[in-house]
N, C-alpha and C. Protein backbone atom coordinates (compact mmCIF):
# COMPACT_ATOMS: atom_id res chain seq x y z
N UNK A 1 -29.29 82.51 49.75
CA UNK A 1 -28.07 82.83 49.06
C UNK A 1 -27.99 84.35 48.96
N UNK A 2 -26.80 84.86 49.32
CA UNK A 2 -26.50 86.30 49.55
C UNK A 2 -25.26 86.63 48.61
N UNK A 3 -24.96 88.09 48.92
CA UNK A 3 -23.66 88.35 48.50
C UNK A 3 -22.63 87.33 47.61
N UNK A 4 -21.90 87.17 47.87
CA UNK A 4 -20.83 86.20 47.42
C UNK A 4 -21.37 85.22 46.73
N UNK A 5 -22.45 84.31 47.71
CA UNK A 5 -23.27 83.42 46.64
C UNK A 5 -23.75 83.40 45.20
N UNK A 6 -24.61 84.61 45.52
CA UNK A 6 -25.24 85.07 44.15
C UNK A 6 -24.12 85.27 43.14
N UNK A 7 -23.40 86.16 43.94
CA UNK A 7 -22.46 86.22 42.33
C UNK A 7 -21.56 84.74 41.82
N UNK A 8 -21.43 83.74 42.65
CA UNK A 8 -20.42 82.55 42.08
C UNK A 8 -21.34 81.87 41.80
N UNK A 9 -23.06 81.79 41.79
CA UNK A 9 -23.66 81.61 41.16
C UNK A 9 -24.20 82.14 39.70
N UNK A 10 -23.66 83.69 39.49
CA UNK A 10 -23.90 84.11 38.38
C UNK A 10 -22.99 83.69 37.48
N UNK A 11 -21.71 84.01 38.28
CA UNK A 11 -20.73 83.52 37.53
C UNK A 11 -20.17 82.08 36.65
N UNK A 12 -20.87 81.17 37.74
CA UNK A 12 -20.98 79.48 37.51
C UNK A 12 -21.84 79.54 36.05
N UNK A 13 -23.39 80.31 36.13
CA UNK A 13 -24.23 80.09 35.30
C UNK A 13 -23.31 81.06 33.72
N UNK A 14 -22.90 81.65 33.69
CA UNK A 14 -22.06 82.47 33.06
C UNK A 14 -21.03 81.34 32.08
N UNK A 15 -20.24 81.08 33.08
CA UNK A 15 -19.19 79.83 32.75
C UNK A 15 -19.83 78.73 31.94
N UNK A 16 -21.06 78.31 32.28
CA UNK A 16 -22.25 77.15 31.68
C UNK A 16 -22.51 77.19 29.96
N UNK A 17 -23.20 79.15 30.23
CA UNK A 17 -23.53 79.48 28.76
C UNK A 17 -22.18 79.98 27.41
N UNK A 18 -20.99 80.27 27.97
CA UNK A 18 -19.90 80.18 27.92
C UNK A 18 -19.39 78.60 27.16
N UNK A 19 -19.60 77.65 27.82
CA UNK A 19 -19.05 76.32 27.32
C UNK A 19 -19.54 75.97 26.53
N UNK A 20 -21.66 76.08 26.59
CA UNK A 20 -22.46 75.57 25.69
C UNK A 20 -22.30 76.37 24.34
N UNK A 21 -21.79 77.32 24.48
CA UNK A 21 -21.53 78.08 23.13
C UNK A 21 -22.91 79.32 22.77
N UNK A 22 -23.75 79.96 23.83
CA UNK A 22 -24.81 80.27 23.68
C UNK A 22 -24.53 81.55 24.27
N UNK A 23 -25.33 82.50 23.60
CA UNK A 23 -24.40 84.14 23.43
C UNK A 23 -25.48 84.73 24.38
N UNK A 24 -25.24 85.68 25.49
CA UNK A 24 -25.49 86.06 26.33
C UNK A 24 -25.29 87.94 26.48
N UNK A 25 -26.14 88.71 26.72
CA UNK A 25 -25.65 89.85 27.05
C UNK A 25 -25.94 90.31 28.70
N UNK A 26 -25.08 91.09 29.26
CA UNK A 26 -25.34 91.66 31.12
C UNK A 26 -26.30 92.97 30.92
N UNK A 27 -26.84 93.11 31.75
CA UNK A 27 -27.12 94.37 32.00
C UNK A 27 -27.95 94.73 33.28
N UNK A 28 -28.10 96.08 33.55
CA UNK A 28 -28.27 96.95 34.49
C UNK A 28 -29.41 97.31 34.85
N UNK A 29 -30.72 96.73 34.77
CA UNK A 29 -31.71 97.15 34.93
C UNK A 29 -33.07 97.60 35.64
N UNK A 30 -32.42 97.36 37.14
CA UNK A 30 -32.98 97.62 38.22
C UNK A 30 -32.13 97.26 39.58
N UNK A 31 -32.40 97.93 40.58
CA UNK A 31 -30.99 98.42 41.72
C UNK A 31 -31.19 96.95 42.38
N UNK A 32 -29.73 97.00 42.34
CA UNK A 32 -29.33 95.58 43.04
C UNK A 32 -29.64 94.10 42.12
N UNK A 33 -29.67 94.11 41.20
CA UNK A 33 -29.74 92.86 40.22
C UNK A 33 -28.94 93.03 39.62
N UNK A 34 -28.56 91.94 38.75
CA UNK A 34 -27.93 91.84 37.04
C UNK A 34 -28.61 90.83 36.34
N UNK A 35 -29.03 91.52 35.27
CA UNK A 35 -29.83 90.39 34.47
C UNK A 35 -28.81 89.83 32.85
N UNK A 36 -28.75 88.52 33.04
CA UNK A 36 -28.31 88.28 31.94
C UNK A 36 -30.07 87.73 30.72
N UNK A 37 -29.21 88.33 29.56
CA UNK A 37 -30.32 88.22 28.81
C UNK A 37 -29.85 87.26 27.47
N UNK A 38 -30.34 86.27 27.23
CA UNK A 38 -30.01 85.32 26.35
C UNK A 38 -30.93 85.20 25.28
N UNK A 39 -30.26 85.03 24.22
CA UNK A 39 -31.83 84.76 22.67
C UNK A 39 -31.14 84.00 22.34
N UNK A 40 -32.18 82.59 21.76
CA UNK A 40 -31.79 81.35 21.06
C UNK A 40 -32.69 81.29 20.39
N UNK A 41 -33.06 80.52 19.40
CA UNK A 41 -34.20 80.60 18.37
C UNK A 41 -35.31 80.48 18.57
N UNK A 42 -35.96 80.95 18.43
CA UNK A 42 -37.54 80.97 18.91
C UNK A 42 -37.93 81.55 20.34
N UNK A 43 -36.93 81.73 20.81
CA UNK A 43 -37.21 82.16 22.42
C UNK A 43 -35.91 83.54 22.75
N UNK A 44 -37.11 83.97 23.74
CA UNK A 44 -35.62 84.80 25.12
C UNK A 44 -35.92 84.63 26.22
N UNK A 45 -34.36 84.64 26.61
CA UNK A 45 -34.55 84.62 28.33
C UNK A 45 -33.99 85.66 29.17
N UNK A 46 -34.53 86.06 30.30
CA UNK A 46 -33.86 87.33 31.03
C UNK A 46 -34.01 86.39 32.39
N UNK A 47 -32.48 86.55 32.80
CA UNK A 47 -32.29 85.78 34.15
C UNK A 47 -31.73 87.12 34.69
N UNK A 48 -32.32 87.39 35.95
CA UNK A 48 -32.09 88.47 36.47
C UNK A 48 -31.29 87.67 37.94
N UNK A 49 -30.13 87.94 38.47
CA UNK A 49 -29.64 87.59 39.42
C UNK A 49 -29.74 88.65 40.61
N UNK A 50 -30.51 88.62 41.57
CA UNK A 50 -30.69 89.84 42.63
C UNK A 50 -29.43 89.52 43.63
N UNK A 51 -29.68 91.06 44.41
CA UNK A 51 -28.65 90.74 45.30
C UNK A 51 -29.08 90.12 46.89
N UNK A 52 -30.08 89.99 46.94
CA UNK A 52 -30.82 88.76 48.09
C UNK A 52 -30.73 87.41 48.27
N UNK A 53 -29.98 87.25 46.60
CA UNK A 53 -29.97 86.07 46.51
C UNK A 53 -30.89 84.77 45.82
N UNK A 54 -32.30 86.14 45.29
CA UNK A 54 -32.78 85.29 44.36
C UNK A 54 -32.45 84.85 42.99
N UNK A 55 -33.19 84.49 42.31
CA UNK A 55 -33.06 84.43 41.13
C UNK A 55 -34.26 84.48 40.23
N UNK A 56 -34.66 85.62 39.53
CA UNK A 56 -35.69 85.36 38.69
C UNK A 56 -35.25 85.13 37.42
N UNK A 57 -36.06 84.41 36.81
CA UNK A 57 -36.02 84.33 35.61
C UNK A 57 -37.13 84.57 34.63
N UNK A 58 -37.83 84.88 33.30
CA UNK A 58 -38.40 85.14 32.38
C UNK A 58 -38.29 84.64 31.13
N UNK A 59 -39.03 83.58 30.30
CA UNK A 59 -38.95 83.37 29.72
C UNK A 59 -40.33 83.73 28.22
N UNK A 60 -39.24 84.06 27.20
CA UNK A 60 -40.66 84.76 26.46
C UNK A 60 -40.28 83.50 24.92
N UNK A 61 -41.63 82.79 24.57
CA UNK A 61 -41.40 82.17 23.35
C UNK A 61 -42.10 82.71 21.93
N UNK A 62 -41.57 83.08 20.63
CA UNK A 62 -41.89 82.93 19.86
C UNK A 62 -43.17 82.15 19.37
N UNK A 63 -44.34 82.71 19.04
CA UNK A 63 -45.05 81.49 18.38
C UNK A 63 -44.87 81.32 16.77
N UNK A 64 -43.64 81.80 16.44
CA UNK A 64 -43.27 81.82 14.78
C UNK A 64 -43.87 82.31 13.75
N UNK A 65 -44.42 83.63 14.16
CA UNK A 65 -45.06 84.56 13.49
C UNK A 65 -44.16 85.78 12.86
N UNK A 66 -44.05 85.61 11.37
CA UNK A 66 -42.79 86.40 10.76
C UNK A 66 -43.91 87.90 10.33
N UNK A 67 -43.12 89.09 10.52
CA UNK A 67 -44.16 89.93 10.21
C UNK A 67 -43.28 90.83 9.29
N UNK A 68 -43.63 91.92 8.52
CA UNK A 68 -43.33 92.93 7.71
C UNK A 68 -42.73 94.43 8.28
N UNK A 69 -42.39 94.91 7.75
CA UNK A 69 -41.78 96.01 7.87
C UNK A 69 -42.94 97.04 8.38
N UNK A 70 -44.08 96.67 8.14
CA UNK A 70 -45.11 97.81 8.44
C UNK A 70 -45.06 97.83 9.99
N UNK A 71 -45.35 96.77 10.79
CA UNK A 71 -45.54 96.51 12.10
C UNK A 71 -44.16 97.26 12.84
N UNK A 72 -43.48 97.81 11.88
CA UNK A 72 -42.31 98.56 12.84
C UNK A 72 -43.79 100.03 13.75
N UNK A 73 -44.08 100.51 13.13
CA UNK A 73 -45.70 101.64 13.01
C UNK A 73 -46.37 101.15 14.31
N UNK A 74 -46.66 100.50 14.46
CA UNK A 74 -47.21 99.64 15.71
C UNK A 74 -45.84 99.97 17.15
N UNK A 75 -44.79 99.70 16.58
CA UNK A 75 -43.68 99.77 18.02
C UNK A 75 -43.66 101.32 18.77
N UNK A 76 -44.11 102.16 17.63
CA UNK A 76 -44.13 103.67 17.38
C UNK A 76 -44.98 104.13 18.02
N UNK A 77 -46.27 103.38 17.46
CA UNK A 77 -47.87 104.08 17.81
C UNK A 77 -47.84 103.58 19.45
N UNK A 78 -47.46 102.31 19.84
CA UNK A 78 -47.66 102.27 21.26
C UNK A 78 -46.56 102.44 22.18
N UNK A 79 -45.37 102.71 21.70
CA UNK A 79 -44.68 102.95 22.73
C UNK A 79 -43.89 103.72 22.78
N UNK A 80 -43.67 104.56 21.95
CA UNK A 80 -43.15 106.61 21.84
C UNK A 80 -43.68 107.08 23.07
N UNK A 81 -43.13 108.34 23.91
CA UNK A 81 -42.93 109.29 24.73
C UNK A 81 -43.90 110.32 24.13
């Protein structure tokens, strides 16, 4: 699946999350893809649609671990410039 494909496939999958009522954002994050990125409870998903015609996808789950305001210190300590 190429060109044209991919996208009436993005678009199909688009139309899907659209009906089901499940909130979706696009974005830009490496040349020649579009990744849609979806959060539902307990989980996210990043479906990246390439322009080759693949499709990756990523899925990351929650293991329902609620944490505190401190652990913002942690986002800081490891991943600041």
């Amino acid at each position: 699946m190429a060109g044209t494909d991919v996208f009436e496939a993005m678009t199909a999958f688009l139309d899907r999350l659209e009906q089901a009522n499940i909130h979706y954002d696009l974005a830009y994050c490496r040349q020649d893809a579009v990744m849609v990125q979806i959060a539902v409870p307990g989980e996210r998903w990043e479906v990246e649609f390439m322009g080759d015609g693949r499709i990756d996808i990523e899925k990351f789950k929650s293991d329902g671990t609620i944490l505190d305001g401190s652990t913002l210190d942690e986002l800081f300590a490891r991943f600041a410039d």
